[in-house]
PDB file of N, CA and C in Angstrom:
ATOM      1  N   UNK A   1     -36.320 -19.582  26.567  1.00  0.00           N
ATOM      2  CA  UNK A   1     -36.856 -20.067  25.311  1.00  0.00           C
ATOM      3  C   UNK A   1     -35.700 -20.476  24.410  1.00  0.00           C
ATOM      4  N   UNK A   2     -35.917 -21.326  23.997  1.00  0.00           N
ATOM      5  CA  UNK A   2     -34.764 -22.071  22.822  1.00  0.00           C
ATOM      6  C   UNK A   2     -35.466 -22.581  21.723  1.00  0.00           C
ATOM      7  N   UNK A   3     -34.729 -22.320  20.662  1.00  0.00           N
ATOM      8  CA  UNK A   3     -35.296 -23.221  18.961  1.00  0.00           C
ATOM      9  C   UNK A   3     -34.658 -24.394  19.687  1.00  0.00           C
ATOM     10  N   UNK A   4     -35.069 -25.386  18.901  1.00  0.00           N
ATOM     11  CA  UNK A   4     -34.475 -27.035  18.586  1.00  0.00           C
ATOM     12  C   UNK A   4     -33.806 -26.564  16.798  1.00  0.00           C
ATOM     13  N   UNK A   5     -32.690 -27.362  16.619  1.00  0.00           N
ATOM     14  CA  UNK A   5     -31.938 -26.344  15.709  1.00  0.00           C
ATOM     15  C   UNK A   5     -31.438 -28.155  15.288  1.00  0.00           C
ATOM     16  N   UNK A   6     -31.725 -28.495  14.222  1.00  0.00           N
ATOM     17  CA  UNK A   6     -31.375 -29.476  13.358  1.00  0.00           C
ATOM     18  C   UNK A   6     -30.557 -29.491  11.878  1.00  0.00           C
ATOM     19  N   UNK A   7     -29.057 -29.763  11.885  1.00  0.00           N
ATOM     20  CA  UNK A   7     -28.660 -29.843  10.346  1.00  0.00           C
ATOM     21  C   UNK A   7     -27.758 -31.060  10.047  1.00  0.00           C
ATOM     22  N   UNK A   8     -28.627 -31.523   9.001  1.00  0.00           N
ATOM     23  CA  UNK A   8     -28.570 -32.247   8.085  1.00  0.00           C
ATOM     24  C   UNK A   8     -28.048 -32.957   6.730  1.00  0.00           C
ATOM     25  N   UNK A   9     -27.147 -33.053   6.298  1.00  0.00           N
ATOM     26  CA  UNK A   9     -26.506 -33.853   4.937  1.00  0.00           C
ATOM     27  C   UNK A   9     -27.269 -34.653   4.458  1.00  0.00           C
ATOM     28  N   UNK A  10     -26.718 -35.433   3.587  1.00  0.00           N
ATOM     29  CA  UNK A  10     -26.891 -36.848   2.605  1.00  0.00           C
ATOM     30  C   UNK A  10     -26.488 -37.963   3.382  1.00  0.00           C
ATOM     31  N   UNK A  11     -25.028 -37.647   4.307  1.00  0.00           N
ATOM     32  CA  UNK A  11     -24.521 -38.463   5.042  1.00  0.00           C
ATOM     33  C   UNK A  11     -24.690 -38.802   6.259  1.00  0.00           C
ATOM     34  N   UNK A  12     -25.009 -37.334   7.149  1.00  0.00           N
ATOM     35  CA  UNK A  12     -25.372 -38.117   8.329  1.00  0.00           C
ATOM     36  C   UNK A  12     -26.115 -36.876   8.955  1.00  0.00           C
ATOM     37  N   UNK A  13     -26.551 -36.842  10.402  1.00  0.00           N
ATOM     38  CA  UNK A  13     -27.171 -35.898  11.214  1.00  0.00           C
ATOM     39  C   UNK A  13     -26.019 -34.879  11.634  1.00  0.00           C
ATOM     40  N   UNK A  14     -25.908 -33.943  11.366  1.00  0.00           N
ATOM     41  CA  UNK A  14     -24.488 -33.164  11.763  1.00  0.00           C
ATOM     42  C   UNK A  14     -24.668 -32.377  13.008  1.00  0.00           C
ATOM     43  N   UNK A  15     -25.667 -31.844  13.253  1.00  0.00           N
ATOM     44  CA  UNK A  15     -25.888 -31.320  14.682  1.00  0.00           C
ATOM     45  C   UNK A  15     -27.375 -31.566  15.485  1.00  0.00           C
ATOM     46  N   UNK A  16     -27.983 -31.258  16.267  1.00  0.00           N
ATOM     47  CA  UNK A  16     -28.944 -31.286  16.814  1.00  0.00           C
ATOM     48  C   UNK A  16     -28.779 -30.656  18.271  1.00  0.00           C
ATOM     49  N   UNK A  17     -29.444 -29.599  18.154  1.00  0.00           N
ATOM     50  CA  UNK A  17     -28.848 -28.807  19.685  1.00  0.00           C
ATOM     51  C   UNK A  17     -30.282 -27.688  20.035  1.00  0.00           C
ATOM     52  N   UNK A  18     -30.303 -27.133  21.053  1.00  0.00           N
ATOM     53  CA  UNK A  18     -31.194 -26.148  21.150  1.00  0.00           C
ATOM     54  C   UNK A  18     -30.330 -24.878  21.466  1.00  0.00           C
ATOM     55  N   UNK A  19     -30.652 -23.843  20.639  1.00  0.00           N
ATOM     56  CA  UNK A  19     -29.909 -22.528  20.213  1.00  0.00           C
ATOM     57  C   UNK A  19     -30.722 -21.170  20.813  1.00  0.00           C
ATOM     58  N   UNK A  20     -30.634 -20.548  20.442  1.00  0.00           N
ATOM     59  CA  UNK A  20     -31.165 -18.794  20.857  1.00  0.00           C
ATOM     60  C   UNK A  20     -31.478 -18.765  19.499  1.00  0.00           C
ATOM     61  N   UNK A  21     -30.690 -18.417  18.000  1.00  0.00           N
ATOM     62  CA  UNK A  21     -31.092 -18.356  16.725  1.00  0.00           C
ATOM     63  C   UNK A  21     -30.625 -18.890  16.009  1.00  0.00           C
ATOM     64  N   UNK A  22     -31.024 -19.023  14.977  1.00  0.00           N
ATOM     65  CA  UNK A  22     -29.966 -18.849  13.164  1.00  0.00           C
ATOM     66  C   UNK A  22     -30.566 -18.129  12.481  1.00  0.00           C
ATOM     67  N   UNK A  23     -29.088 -17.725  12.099  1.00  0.00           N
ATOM     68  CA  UNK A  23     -29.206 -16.902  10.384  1.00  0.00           C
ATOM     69  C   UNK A  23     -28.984 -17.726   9.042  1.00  0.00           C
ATOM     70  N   UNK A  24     -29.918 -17.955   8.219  1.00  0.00           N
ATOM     71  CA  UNK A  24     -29.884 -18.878   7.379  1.00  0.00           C
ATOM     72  C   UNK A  24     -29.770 -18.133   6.062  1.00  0.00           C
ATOM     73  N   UNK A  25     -29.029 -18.369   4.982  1.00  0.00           N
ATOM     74  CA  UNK A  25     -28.865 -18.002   3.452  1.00  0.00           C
ATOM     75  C   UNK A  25     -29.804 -18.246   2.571  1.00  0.00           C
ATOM     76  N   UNK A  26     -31.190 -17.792   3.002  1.00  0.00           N
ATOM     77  CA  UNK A  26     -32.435 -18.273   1.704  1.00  0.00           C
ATOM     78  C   UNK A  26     -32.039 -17.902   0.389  1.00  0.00           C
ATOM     79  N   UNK A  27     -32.384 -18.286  -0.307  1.00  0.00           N
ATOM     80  CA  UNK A  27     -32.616 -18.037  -1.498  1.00  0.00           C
ATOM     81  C   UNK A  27     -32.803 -16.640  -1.893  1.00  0.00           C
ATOM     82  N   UNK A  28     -33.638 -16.155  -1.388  1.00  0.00           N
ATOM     83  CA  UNK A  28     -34.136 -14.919  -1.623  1.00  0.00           C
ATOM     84  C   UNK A  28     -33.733 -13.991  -0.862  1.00  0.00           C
ATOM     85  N   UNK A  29     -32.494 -14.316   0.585  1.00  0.00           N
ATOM     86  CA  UNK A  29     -32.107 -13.306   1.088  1.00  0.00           C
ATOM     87  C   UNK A  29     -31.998 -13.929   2.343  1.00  0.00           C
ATOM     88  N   UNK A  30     -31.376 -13.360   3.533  1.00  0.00           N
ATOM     89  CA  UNK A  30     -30.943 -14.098   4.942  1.00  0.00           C
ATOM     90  C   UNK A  30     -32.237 -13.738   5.442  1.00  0.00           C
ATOM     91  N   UNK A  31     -32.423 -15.169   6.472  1.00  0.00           N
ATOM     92  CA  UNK A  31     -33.271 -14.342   7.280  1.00  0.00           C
ATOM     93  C   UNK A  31     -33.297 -15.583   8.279  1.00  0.00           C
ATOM     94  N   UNK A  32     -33.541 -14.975  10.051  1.00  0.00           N
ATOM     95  CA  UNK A  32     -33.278 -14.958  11.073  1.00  0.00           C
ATOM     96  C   UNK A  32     -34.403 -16.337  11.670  1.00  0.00           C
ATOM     97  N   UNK A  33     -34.093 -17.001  12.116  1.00  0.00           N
ATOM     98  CA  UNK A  33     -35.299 -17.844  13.233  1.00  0.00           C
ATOM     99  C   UNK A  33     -35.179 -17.802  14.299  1.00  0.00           C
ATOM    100  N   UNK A  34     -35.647 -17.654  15.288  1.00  0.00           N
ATOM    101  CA  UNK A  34     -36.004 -17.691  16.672  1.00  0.00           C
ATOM    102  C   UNK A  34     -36.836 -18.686  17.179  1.00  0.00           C
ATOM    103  N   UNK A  35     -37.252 -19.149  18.045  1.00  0.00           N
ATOM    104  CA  UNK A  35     -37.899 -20.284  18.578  1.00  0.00           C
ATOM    105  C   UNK A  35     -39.619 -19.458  18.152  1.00  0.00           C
ATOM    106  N   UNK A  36     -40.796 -19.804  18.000  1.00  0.00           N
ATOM    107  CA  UNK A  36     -41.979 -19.501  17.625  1.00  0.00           C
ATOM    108  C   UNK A  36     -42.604 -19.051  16.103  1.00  0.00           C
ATOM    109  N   UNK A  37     -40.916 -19.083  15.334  1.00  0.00           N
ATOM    110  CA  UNK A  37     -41.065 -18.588  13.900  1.00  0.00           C
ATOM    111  C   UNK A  37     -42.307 -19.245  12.961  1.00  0.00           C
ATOM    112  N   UNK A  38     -42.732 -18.545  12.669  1.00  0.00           N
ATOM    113  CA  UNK A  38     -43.938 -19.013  11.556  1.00  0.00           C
ATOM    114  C   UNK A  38     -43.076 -20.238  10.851  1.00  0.00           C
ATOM    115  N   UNK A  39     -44.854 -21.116  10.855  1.00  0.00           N
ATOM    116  CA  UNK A  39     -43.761 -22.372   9.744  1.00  0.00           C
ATOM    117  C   UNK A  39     -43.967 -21.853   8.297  1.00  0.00           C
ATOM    118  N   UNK A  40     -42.505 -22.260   7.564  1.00  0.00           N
ATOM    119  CA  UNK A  40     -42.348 -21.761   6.393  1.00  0.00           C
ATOM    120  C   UNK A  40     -41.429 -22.476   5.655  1.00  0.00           C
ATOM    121  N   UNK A  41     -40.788 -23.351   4.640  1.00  0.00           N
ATOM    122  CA  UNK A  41     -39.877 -23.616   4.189  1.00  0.00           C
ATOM    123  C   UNK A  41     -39.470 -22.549   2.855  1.00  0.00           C
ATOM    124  N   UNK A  42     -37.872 -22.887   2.827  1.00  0.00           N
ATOM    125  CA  UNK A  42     -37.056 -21.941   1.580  1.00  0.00           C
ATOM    126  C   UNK A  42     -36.160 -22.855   0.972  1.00  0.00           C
ATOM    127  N   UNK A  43     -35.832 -22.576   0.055  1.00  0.00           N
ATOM    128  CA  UNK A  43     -34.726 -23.595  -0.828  1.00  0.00           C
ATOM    129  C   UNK A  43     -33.336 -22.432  -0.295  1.00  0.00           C
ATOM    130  N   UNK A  44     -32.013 -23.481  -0.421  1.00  0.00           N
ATOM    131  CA  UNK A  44     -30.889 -22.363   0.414  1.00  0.00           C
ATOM    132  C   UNK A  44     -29.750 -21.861  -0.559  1.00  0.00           C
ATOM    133  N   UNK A  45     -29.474 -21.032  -0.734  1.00  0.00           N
ATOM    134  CA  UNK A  45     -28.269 -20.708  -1.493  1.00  0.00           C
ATOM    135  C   UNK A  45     -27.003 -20.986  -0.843  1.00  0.00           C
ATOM    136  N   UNK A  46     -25.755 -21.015  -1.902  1.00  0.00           N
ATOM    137  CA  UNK A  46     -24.574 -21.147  -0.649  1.00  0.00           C
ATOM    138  C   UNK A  46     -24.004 -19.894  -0.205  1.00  0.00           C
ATOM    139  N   UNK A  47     -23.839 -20.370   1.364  1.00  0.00           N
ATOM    140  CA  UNK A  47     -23.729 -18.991   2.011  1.00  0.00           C
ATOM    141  C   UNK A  47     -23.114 -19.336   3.618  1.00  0.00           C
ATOM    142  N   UNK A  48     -23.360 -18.599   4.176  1.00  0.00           N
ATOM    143  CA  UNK A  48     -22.646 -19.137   5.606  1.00  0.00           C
ATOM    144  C   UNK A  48     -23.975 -18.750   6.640  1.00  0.00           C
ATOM    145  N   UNK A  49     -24.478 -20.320   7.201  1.00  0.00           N
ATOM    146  CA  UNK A  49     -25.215 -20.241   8.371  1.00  0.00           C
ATOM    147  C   UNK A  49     -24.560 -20.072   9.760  1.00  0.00           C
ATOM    148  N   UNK A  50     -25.384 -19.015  10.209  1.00  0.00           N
ATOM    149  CA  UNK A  50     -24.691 -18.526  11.701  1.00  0.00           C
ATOM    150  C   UNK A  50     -25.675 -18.915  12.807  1.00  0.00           C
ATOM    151  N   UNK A  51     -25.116 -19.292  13.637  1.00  0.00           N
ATOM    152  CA  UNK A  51     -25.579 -20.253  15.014  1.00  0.00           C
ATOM    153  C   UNK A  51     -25.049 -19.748  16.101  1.00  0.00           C
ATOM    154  N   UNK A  52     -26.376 -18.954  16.977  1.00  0.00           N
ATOM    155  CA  UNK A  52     -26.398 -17.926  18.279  1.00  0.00           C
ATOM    156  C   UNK A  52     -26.652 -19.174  19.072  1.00  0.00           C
ATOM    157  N   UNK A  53     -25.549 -19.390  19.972  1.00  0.00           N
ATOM    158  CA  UNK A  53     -25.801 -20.129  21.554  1.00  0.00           C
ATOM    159  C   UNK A  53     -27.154 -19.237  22.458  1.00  0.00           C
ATOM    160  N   UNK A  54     -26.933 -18.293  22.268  1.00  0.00           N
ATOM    161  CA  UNK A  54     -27.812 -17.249  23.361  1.00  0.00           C
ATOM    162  C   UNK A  54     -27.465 -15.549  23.014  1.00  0.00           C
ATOM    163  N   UNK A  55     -28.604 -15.301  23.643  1.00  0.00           N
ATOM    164  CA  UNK A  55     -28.914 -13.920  22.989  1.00  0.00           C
ATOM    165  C   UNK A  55     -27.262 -12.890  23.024  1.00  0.00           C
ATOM    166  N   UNK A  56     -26.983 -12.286  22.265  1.00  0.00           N
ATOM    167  CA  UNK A  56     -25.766 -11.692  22.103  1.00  0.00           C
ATOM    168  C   UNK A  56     -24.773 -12.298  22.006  1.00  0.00           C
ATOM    169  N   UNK A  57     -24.587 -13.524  22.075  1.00  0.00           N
ATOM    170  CA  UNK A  57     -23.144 -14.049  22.144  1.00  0.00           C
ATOM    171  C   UNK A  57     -23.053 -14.705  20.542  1.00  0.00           C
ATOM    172  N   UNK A  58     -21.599 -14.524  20.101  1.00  0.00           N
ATOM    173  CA  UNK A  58     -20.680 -14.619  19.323  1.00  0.00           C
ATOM    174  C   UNK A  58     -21.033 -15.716  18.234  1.00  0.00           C
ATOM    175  N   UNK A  59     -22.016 -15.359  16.996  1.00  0.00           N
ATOM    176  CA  UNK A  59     -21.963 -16.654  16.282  1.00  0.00           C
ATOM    177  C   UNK A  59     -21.065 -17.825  15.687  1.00  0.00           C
ATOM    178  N   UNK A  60     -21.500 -18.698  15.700  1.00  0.00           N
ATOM    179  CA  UNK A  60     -20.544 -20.133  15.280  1.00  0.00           C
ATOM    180  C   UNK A  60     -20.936 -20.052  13.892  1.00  0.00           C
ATOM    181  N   UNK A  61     -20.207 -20.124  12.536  1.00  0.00           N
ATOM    182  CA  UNK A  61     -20.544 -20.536  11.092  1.00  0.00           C
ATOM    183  C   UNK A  61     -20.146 -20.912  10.796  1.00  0.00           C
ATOM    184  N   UNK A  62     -21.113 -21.879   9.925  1.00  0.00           N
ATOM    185  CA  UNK A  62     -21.069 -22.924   9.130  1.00  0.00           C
ATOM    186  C   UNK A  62     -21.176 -23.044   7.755  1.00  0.00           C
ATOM    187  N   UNK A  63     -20.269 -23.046   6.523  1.00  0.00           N
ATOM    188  CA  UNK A  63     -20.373 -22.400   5.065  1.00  0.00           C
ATOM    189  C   UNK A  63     -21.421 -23.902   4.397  1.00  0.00           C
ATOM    190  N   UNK A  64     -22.976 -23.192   3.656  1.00  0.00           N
ATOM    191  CA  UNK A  64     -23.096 -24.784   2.870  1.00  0.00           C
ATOM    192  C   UNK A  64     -23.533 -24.306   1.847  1.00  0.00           C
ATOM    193  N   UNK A  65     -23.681 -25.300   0.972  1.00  0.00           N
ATOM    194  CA  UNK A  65     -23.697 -25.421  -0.146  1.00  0.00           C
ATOM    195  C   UNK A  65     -24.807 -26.056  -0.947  1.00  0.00           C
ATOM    196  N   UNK A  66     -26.156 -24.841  -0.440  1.00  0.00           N
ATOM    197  CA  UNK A  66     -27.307 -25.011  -1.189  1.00  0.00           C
ATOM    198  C   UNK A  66     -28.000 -26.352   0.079  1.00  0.00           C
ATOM    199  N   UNK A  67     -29.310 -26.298  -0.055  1.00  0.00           N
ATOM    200  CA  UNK A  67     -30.289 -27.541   0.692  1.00  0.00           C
ATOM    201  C   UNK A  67     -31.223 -26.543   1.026  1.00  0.00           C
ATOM    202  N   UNK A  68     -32.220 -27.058   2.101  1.00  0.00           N
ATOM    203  CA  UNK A  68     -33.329 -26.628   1.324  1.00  0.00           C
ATOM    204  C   UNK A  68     -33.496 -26.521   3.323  1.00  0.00           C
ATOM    205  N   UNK A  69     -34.861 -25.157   3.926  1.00  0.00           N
ATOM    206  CA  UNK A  69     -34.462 -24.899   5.369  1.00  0.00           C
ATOM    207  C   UNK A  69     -36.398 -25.250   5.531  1.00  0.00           C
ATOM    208  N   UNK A  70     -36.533 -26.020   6.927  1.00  0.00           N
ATOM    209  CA  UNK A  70     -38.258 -26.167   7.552  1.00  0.00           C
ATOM    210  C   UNK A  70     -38.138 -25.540   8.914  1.00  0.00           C
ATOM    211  N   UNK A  71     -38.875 -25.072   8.496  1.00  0.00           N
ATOM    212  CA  UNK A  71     -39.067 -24.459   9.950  1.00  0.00           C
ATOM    213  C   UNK A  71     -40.885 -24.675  10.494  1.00  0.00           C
ATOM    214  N   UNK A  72     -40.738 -25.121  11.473  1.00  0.00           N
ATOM    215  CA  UNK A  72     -42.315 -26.005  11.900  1.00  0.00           C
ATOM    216  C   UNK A  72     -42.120 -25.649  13.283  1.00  0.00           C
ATOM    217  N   UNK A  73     -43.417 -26.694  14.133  1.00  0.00           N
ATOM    218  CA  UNK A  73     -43.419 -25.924  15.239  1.00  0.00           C
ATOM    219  C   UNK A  73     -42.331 -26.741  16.558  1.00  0.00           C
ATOM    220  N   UNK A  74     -41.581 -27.807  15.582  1.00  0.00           N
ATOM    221  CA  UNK A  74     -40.810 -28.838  16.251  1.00  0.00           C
ATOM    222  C   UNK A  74     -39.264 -27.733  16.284  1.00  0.00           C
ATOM    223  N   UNK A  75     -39.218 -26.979  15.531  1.00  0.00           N
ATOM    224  CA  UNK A  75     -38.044 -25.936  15.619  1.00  0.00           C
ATOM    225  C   UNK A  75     -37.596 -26.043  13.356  1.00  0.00           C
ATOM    226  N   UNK A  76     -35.985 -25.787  13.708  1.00  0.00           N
ATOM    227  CA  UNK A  76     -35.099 -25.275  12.343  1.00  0.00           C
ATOM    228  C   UNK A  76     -34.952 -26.820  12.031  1.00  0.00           C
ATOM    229  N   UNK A  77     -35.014 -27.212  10.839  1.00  0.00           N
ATOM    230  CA  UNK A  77     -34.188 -28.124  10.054  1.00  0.00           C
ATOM    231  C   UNK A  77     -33.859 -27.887   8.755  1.00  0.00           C
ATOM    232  N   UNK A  78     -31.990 -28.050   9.067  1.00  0.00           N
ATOM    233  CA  UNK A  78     -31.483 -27.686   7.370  1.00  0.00           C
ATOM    234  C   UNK A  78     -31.018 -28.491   6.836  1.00  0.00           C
ATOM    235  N   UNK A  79     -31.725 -28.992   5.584  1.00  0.00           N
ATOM    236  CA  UNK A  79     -31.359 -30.104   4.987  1.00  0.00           C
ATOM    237  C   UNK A  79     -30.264 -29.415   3.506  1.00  0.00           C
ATOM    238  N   UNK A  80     -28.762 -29.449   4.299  1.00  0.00           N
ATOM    239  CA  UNK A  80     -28.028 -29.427   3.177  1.00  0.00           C
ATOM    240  C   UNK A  80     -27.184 -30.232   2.061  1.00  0.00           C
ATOM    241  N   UNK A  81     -26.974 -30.085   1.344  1.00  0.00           N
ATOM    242  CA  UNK A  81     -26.678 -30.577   0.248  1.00  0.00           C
ATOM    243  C   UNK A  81     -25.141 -30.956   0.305  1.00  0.00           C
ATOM    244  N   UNK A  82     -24.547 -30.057   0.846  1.00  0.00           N
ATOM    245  CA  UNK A  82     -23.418 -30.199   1.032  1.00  0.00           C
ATOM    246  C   UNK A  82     -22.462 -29.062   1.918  1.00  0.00           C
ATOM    247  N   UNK A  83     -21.978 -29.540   2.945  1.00  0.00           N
ATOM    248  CA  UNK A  83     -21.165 -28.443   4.043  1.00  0.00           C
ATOM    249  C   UNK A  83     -19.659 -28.293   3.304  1.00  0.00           C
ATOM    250  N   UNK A  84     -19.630 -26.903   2.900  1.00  0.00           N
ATOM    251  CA  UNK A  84     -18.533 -26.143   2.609  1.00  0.00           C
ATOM    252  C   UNK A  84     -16.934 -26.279   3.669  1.00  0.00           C
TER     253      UNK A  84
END
């Protein structure tokens, strides 16, 4: 099982990959997606998103700077504002 894991700028498509998770910087506090996550959108604080290749292994992060996170049944898309 894999998310489809999409992030996004002003400027261009910055990744598009299928992942194990992310940890995303909501607004209101981190919180985790996995592939089947309820759809839900959050507005993002700046913070550092972390990106699981596969279960246990070593996250990749990415610092941004506020944008806003969808999560649907197509997978993650983070539309940020600006990458730190």
């Amino acid at each position: 099982m894999a998310l489809n894991f999409e992030l996004v700028t002003p400027e261009r498509l910055v990744r598009s990959e299928e992942v194990y998770m992310v940890t995303v910087p909501g607004a209101e506090g981190d919180f985790g997606v996995l592939e089947g996550h309820s759809p839900m959108i959050s507005t993002l604080r700046s913070g550092e998103l972390a990106i699981y290749k596969s279960q246990g292994a070593t996250p990749e992060t990415i610092t941004l700077d506020g944008g806003v996170a969808e999560v649907n049944e197509s997978g993650l898309t983070i539309l940020a504002e600006k990458l730190g």
